[in-house]
N, C-alpha and C. Protein backbone atom coordinates (compact mmCIF):
# COMPACT_ATOMS: atom_id res chain seq x y z
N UNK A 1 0.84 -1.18 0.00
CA UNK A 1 0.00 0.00 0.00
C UNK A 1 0.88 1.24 0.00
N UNK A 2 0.67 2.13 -0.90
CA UNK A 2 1.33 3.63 -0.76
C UNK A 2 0.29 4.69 -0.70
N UNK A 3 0.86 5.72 0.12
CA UNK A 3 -0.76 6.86 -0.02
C UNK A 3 0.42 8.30 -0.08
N UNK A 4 0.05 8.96 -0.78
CA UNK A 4 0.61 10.35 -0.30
C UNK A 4 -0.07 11.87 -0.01
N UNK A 5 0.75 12.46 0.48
CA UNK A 5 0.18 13.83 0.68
C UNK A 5 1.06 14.75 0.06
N UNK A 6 0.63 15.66 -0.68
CA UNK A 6 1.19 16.88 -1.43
C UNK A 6 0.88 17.97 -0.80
N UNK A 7 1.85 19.03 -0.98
CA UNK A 7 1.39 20.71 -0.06
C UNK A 7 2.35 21.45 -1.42
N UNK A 8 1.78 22.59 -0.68
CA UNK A 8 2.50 23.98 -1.23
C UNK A 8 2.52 25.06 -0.34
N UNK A 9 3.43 25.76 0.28
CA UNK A 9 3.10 27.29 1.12
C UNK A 9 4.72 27.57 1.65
N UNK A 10 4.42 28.12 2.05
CA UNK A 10 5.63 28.82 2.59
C UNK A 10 6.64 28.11 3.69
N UNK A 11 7.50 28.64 4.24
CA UNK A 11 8.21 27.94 4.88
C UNK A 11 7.63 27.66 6.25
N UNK A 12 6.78 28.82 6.51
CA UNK A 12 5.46 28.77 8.02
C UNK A 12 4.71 27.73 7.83
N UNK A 13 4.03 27.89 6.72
CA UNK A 13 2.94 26.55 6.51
C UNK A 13 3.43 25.59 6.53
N UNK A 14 4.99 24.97 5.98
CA UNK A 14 5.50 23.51 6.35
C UNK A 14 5.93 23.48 7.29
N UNK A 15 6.38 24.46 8.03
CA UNK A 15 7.04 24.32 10.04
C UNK A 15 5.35 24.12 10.57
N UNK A 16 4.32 25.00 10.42
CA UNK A 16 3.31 24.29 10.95
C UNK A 16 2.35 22.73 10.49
N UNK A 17 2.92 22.36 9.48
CA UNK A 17 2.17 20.91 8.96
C UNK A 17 3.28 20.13 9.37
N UNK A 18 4.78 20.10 9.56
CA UNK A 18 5.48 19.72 10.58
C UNK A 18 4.84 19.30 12.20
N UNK A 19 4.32 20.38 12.43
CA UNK A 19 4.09 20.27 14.04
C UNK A 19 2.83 19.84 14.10
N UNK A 20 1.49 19.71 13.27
CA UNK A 20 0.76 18.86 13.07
C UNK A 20 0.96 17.47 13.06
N UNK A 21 1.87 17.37 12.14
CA UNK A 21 2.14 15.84 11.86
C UNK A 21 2.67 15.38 12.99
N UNK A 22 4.16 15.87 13.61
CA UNK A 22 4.10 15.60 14.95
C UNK A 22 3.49 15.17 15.82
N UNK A 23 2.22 15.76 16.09
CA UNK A 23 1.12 16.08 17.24
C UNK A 23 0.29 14.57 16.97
N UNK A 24 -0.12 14.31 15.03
CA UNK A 24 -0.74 13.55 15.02
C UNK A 24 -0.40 11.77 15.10
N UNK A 25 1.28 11.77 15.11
CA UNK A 25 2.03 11.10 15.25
C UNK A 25 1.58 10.18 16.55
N UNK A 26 2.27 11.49 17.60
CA UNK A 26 2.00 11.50 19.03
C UNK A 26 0.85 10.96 19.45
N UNK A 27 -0.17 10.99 19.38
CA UNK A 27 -1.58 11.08 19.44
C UNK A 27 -2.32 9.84 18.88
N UNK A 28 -1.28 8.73 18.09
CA UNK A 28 -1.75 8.13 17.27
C UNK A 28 -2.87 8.26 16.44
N UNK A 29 -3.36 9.52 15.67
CA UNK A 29 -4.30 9.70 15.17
C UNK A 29 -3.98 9.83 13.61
N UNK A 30 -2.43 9.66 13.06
CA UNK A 30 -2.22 9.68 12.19
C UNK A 30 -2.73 9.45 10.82
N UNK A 31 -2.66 9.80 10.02
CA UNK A 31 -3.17 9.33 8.40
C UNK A 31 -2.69 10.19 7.44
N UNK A 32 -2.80 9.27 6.55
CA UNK A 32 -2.26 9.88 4.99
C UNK A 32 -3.22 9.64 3.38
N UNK A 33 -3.64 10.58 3.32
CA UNK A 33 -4.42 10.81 1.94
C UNK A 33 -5.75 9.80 2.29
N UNK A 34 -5.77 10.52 3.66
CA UNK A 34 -7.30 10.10 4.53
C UNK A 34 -7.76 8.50 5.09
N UNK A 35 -6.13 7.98 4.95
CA UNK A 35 -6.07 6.24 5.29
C UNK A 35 -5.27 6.23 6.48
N UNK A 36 -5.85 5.96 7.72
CA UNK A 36 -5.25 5.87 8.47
C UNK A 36 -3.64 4.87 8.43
N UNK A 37 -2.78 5.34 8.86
CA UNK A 37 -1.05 5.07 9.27
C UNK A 37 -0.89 4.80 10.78
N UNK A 38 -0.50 3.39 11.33
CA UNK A 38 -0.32 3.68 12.32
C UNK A 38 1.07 3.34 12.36
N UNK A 39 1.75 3.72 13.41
CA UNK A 39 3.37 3.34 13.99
C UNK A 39 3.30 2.83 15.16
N UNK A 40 4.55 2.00 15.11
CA UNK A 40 4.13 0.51 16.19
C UNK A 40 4.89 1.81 17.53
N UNK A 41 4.53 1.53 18.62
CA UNK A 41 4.93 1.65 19.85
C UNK A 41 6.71 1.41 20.33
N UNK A 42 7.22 0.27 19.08
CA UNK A 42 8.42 -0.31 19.30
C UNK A 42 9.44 1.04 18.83
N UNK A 43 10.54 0.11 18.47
CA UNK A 43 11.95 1.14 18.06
C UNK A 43 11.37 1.56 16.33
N UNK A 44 11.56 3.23 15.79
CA UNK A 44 11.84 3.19 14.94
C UNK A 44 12.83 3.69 14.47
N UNK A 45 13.07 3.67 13.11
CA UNK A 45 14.23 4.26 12.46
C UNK A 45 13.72 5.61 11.69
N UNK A 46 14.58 6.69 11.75
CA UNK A 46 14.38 7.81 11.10
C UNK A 46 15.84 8.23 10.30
N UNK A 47 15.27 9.23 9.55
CA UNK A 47 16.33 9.76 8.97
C UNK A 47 16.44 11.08 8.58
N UNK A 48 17.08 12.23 8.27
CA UNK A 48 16.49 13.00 8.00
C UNK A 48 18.05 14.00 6.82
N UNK A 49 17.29 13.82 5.66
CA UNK A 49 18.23 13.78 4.65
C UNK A 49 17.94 15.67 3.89
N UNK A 50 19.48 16.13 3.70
CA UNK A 50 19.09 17.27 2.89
C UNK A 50 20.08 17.16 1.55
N UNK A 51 19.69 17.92 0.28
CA UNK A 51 20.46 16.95 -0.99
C UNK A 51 19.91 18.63 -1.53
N UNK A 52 20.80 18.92 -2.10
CA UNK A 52 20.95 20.22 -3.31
C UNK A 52 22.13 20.07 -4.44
N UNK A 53 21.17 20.08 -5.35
CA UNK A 53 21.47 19.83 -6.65
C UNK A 53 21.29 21.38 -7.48
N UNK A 54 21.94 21.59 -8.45
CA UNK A 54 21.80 22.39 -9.51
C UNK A 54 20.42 22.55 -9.86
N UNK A 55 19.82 23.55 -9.29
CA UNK A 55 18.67 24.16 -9.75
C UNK A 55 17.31 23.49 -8.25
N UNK A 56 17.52 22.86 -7.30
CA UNK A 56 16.46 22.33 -6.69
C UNK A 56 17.20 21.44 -5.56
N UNK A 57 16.87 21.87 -4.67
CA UNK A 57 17.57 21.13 -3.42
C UNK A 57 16.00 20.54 -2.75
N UNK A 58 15.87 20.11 -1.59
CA UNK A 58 15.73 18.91 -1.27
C UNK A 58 15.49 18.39 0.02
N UNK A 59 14.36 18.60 0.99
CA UNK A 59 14.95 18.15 2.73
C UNK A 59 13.98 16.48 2.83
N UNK A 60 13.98 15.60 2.99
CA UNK A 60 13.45 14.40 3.45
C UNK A 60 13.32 14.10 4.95
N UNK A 61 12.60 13.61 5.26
CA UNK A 61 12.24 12.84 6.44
C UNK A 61 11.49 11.77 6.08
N UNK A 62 12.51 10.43 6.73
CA UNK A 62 11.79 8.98 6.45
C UNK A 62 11.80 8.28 7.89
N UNK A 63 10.76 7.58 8.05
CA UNK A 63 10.62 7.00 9.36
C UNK A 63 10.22 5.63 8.91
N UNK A 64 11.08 4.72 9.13
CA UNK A 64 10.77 2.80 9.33
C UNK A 64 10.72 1.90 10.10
N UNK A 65 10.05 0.93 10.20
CA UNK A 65 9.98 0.11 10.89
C UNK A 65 9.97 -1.63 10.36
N UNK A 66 9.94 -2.01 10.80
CA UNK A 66 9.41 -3.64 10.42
C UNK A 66 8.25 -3.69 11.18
N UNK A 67 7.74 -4.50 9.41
CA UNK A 67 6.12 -5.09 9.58
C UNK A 67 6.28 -6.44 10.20
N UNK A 68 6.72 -7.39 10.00
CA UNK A 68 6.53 -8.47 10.38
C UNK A 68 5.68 -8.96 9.72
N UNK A 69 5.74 -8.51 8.21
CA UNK A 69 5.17 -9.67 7.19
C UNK A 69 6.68 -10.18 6.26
């Protein structure tokens, strides 16, 4: 399964959909493109990658875990 979410705004509007996502993280109330996401309670892995290239740079945040399928 893949779901995504797209934005556009300023650098305020992604520091605050940042701290949303956070919150909704926290809260386990999470979801993406209106399908709930949950994250296990256990250890996860994060990462948090920045990449600039000629003409378009780049910030990522990835968070994993094992499914246990």
């Amino acid at each position: 399964m893949k779901w995504k979410e797209d934005g556009t705004g300023t650098r305020q509007d992604v520091a605050s959909y940042l701290n949303g996502l956070a919150a909704r993280i926290g809260s386990r109330s999470l979801s993406v493109d209106g399908q709930p996401a949950t994250l296990p309670d256990g250890e996860l892995e994060y990462t948090l990658k920045y990449d600039e290239d000629e003409g378009e740079a780049q910030l990522a945040f990835k968070v994993t875990w094992p499914t246990g399928s």
